[in-house]
N, C-alpha and C. Protein backbone atom coordinates (compact mmCIF):
# COMPACT_ATOMS: atom_id res chain seq x y z
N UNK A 1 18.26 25.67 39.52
CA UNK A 1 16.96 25.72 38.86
C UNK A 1 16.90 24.63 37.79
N UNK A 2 15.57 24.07 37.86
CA UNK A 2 15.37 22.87 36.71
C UNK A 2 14.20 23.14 35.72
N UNK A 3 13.87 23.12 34.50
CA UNK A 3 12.65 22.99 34.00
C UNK A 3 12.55 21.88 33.21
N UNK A 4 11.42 21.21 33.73
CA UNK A 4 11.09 20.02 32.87
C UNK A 4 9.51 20.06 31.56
N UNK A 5 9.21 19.99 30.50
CA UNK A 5 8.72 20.02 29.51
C UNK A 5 9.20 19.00 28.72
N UNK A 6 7.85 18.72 27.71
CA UNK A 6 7.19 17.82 26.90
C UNK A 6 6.97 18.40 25.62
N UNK A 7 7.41 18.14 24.30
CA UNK A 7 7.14 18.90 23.05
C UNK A 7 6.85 18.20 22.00
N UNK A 8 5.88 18.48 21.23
CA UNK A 8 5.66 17.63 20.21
C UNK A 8 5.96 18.28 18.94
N UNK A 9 6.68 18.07 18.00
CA UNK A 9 6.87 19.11 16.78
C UNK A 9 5.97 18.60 15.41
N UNK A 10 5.19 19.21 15.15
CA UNK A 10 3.88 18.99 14.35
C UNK A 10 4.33 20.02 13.43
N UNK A 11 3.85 19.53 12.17
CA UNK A 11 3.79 20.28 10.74
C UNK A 11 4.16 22.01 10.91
N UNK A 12 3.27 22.42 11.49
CA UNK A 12 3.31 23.90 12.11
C UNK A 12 4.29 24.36 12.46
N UNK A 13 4.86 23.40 13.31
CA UNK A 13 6.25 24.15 13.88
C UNK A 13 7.45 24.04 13.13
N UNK A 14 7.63 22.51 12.36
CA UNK A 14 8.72 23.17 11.08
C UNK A 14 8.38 23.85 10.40
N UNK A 15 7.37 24.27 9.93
CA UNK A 15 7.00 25.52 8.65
C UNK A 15 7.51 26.52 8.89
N UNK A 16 7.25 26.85 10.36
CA UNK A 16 7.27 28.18 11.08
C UNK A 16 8.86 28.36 11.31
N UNK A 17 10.10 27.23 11.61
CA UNK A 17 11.51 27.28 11.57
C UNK A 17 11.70 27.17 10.03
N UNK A 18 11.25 26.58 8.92
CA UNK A 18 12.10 26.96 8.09
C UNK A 18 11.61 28.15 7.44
N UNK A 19 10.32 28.50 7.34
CA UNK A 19 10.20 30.01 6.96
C UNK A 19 11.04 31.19 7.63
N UNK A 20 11.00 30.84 8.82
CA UNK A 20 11.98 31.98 9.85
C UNK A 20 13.96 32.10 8.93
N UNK A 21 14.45 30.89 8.94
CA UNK A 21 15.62 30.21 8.64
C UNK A 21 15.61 30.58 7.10
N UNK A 22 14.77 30.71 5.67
CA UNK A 22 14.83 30.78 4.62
C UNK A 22 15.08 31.98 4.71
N UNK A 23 13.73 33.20 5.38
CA UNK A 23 13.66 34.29 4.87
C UNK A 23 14.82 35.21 5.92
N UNK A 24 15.56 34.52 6.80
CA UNK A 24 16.54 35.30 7.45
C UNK A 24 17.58 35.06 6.85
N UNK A 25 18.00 34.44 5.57
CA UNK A 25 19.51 33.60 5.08
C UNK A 25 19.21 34.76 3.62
N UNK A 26 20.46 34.95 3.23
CA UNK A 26 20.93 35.95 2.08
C UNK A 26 19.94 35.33 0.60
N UNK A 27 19.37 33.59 0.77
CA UNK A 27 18.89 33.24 -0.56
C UNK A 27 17.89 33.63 -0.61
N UNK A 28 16.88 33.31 0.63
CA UNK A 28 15.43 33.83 0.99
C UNK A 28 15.40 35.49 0.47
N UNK A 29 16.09 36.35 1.19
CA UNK A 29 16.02 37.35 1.03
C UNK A 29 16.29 38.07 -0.41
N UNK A 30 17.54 37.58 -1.55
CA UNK A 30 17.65 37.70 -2.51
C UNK A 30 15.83 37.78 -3.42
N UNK A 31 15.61 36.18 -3.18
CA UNK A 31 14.71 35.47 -4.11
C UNK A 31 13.26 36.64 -3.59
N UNK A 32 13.12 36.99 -2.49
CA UNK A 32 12.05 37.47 -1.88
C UNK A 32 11.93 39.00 -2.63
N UNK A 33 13.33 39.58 -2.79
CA UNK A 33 13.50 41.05 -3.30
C UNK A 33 13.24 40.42 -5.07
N UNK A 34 13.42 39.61 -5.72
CA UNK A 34 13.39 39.38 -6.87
C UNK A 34 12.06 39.43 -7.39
N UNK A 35 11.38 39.10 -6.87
CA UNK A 35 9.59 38.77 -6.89
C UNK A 35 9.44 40.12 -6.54
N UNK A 36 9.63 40.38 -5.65
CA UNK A 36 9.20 42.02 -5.25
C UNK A 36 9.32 42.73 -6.56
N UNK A 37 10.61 42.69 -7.13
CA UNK A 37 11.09 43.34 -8.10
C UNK A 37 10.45 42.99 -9.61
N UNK A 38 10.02 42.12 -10.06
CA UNK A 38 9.34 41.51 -10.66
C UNK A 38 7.77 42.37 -10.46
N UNK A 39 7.16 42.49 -9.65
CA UNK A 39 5.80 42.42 -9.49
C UNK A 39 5.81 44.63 -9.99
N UNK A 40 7.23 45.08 -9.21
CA UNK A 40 6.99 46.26 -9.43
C UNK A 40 7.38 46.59 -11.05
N UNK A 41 8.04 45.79 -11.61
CA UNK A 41 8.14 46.00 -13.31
C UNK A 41 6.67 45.90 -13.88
N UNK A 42 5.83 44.77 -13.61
CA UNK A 42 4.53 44.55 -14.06
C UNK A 42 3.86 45.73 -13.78
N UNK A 43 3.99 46.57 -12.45
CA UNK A 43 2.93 47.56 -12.65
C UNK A 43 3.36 48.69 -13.52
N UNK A 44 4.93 48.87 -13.67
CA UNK A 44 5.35 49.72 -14.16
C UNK A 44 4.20 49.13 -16.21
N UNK A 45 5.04 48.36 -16.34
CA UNK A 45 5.27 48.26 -18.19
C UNK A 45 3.81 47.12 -18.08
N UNK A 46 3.40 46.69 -17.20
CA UNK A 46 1.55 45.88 -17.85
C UNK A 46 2.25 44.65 -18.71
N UNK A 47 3.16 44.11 -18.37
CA UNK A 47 4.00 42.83 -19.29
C UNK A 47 3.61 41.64 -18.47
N UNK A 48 2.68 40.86 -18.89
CA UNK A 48 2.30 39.38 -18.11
C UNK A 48 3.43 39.15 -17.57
N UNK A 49 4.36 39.00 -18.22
CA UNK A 49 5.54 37.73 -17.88
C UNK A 49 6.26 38.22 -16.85
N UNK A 50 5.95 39.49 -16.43
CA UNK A 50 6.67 40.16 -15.51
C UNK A 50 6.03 39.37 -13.52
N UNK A 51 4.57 39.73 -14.06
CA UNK A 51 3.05 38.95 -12.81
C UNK A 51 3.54 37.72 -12.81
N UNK A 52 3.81 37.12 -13.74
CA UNK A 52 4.15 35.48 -13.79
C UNK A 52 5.06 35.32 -13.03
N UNK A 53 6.52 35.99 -12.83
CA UNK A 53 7.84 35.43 -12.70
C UNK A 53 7.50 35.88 -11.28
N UNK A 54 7.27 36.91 -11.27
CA UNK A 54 6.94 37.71 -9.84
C UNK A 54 6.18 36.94 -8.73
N UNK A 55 4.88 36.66 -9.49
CA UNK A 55 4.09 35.68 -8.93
C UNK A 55 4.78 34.28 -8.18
N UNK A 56 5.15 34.02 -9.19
CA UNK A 56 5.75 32.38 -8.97
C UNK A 56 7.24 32.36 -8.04
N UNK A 57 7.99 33.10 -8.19
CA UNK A 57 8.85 33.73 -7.19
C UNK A 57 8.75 33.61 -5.33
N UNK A 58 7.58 34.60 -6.15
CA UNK A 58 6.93 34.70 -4.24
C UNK A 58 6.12 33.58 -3.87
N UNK A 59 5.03 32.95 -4.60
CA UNK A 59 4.60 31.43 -3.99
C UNK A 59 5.48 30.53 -3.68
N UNK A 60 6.56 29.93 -4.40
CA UNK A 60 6.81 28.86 -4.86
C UNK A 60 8.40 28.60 -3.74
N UNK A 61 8.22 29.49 -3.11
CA UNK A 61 9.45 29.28 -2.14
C UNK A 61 8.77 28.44 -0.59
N UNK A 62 7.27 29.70 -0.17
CA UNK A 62 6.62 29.04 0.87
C UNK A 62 5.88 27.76 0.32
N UNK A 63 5.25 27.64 -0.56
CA UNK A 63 4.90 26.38 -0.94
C UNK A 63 5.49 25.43 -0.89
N UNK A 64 7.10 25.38 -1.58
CA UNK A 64 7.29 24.28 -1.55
C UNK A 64 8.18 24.16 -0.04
N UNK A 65 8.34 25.19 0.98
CA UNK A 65 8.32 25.14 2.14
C UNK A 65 7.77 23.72 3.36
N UNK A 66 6.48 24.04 2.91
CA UNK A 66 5.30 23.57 3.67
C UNK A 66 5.32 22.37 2.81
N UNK A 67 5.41 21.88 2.40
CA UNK A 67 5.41 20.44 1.69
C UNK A 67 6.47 19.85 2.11
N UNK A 68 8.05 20.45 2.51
CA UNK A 68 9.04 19.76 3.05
C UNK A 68 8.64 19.89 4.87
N UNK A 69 7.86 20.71 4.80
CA UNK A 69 7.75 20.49 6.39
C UNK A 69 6.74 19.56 6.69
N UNK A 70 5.80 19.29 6.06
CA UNK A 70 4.40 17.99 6.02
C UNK A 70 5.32 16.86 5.73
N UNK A 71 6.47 16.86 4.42
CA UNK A 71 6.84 15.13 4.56
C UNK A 71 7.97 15.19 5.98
N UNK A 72 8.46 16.26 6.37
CA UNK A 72 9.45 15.66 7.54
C UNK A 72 8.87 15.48 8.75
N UNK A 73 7.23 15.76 8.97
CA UNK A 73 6.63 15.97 9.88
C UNK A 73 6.10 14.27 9.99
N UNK A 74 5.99 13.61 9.04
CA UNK A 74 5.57 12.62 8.99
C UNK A 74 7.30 11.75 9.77
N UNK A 75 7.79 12.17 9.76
CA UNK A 75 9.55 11.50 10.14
C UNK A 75 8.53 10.90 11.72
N UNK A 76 8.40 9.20 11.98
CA UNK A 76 9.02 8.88 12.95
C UNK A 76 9.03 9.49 14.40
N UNK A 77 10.04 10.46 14.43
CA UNK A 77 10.80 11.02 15.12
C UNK A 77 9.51 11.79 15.87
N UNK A 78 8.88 12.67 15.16
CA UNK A 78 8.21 13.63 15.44
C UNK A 78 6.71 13.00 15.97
N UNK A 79 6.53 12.15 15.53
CA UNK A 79 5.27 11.50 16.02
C UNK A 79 4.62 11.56 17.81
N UNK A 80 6.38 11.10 18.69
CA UNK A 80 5.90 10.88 19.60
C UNK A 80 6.55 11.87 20.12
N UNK A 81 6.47 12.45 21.61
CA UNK A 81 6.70 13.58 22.35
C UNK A 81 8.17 13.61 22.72
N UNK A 82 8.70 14.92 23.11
CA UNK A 82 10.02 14.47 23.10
C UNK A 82 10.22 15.08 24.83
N UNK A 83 10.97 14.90 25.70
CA UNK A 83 11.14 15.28 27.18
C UNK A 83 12.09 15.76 27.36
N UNK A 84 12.30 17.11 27.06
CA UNK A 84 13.40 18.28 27.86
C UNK A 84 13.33 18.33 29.53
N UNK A 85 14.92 18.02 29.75
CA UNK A 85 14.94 18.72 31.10
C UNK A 85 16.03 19.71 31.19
N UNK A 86 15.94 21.34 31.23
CA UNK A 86 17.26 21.67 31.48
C UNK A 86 17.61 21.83 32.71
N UNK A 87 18.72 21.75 32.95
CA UNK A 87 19.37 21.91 34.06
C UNK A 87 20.53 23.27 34.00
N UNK A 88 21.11 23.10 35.26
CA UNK A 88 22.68 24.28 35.37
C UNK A 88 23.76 22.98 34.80
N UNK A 89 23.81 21.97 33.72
CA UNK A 89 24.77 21.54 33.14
C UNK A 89 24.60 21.36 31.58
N UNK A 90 23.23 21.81 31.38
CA UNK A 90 22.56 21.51 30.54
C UNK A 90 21.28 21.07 30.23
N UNK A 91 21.10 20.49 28.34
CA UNK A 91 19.85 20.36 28.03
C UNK A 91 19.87 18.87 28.29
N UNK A 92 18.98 18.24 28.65
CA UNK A 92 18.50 16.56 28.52
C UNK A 92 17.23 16.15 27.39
N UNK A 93 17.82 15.21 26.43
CA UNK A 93 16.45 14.82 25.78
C UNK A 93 16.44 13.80 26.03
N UNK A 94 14.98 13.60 25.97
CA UNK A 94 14.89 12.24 26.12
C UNK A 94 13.57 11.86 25.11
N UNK A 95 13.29 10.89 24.98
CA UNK A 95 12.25 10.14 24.00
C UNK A 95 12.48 8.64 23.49
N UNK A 96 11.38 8.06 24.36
CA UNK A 96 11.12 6.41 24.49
C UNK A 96 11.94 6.53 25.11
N UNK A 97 13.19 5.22 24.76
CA UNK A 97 14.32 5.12 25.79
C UNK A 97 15.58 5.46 25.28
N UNK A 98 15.82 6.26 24.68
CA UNK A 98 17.02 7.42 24.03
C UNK A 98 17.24 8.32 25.12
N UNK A 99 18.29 8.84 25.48
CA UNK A 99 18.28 10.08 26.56
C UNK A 99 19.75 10.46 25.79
N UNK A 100 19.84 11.50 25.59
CA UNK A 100 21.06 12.63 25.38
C UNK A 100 21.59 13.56 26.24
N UNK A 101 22.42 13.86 26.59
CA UNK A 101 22.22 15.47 27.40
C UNK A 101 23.54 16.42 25.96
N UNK A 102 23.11 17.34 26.36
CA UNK A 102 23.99 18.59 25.46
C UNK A 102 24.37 19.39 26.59
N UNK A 103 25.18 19.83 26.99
CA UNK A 103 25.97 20.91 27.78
C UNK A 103 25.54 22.02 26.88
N UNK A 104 25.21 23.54 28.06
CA UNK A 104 25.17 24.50 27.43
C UNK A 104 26.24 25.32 26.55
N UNK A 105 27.35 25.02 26.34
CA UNK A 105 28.13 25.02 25.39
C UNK A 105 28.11 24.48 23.81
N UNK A 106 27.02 23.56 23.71
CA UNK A 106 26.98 23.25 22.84
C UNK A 106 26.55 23.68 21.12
N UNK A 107 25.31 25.25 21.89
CA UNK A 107 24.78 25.22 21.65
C UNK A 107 25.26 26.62 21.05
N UNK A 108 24.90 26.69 19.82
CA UNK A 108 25.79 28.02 19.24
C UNK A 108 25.04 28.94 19.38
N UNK A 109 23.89 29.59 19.29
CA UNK A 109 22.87 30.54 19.45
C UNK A 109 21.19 30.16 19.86
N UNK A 110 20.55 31.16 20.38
CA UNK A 110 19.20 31.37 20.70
C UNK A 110 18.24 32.13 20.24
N UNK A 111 17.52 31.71 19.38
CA UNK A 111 16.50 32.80 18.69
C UNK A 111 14.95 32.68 19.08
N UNK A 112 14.16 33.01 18.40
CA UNK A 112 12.79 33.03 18.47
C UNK A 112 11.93 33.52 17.17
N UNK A 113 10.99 32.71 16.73
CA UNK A 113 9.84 33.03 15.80
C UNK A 113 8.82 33.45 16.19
N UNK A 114 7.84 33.97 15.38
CA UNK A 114 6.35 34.09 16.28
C UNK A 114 5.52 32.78 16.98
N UNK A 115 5.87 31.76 16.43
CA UNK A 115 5.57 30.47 16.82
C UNK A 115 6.18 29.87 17.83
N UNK A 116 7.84 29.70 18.18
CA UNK A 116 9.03 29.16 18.95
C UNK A 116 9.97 29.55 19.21
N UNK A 117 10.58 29.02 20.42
CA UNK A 117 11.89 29.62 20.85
C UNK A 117 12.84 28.32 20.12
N UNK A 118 13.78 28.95 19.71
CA UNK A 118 14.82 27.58 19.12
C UNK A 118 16.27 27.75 19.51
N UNK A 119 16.81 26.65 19.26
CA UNK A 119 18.40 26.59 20.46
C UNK A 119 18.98 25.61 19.23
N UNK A 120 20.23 26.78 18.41
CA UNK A 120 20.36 26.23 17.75
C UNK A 120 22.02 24.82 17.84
N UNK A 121 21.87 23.98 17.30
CA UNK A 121 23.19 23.11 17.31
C UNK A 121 23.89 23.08 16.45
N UNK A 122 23.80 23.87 15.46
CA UNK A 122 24.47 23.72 14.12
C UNK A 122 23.77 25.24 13.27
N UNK A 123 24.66 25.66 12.42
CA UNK A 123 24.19 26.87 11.65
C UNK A 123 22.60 26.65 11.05
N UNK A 124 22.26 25.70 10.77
CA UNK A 124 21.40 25.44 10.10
C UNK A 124 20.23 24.16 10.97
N UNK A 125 20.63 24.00 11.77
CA UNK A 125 19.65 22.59 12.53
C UNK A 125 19.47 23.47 14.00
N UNK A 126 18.18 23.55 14.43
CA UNK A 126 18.06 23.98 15.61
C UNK A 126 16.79 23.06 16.51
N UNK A 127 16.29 23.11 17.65
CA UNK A 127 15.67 22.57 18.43
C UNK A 127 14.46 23.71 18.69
N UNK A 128 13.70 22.93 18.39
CA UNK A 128 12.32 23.60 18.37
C UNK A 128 11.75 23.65 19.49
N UNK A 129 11.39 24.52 19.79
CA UNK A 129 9.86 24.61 21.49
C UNK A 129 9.13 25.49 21.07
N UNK A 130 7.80 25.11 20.59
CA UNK A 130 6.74 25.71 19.81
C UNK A 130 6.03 26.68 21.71
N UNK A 131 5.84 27.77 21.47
CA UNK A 131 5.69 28.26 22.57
C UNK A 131 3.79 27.85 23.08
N UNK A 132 3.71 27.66 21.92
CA UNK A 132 1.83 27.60 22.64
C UNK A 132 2.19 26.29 23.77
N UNK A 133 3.07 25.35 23.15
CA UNK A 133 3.25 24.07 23.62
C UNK A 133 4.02 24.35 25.47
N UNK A 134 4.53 25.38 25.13
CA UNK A 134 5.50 25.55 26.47
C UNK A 134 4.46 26.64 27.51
N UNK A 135 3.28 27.36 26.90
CA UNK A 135 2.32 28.06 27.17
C UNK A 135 1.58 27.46 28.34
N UNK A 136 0.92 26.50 27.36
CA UNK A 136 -0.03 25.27 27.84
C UNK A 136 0.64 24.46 29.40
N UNK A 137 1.75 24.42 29.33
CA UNK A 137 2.94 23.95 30.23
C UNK A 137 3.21 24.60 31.61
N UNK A 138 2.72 26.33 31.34
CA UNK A 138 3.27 26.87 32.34
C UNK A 138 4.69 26.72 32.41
N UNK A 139 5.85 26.64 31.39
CA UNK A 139 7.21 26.86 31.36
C UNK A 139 7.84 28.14 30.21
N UNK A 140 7.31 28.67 29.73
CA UNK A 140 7.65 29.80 28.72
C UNK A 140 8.64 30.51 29.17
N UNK A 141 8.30 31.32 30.61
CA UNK A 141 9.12 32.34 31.22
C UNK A 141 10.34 31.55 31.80
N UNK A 142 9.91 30.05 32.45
CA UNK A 142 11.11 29.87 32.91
C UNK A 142 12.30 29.56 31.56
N UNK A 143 11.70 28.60 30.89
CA UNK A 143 12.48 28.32 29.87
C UNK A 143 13.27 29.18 29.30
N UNK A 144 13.08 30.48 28.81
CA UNK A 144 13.15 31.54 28.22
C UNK A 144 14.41 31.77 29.33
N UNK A 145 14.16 32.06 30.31
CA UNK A 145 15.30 32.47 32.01
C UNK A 145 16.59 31.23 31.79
N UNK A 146 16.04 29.72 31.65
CA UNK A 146 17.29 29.38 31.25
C UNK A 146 18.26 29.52 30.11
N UNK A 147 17.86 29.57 29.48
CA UNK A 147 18.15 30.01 27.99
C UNK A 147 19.24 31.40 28.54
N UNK A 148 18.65 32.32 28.27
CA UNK A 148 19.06 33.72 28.95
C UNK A 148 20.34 33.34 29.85
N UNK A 149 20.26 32.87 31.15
CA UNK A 149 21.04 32.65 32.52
C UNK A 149 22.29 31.77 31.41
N UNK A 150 22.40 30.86 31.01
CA UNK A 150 23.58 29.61 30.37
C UNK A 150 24.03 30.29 29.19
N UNK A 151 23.43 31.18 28.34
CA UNK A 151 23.95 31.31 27.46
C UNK A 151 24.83 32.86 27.29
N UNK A 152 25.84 33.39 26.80
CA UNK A 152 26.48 34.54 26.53
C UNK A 152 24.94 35.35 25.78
N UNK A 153 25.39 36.59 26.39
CA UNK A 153 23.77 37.45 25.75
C UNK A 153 24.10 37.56 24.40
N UNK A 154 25.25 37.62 23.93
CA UNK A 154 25.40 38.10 22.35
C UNK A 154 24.57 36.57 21.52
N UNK A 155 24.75 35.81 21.94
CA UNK A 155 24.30 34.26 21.47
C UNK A 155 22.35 34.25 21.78
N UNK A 156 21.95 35.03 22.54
CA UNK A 156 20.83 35.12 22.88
C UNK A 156 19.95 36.25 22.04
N UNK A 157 18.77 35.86 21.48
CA UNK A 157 17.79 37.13 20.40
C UNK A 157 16.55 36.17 20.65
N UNK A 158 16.02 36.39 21.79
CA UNK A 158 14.52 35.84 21.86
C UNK A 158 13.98 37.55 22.22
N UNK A 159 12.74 37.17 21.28
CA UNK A 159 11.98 38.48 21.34
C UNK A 159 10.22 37.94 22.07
């Protein structure tokens, strides 16, 4: 079995990996309960500074989120389309005249956002396939099947 797809990674779709990646990592989650915690002192004791910290807590993580995902979105890289083919040896990228392949070994885990399925290469760097994009494609299910079929299920959490 082969699937071939085309992906473009636009502003949207890093927002949507590093919001996923922040608020699943011990700092996101700390900083996220802190604001929480914050906002429930304010209703308790009516102390501004409590709304403030609370407030700013909880904006100021997705905000400045989406601002690192608008300047990396501007990267070059992302501009032009990128050409997955997987195969039974692996992933192939390709874009302009660059071609890579990754063996399915390479690839340490498989997750999913409400936005994308991602295949990650590193604890922290993963490969994006924004699903509307793989939708539009008519490859979702298969993609999803290779993913599944190459990889150990414990390594696999697409929902």
């Amino acid at each position: 079995m082969e699937v071939e797809f085309d992906v473009t990674v636009t502003c949207g779709s890093l927002y949507d990996y590093m919001l996923h990646y922040t608020y699943t990592s011990l700092q996101g989650l700390v900083g996220a309960a802190a604001g929480a915690l914050f906002l429930v002192e304010y209703a308790v004791s009516r102390q501004f500074l409590f709304l403030a910290c609370g407030l700013l807590i909880l904006i100021y993580l997705p905000v400045s989120l989406y601002l690192r995902a608008k300047q990396q979105s501007l990267n070059p890289v992302f501009k032009k389309p990128i050409h997955y083919r997987m195969t039974e040896e692996g992933v192939e990228i390709s874009q302009g005249d660059e071609t890579q392949m990754h063996g399915w070994d390479v690839f340490l885990k498989a997750g999913s956002t409400m936005g994308s399925l991602l295949l990650y290469t590193t604890k922290r760097n993963a490969t994006i396939f924004p699903k509307r994009q793989l939708q539009q494609q008519n490859v979702q299910e298969k993609v999803m099947e290779m993913i599944s079929t190459h990889m150990p299920p414990k390594k696999v959490n697409i929902r």
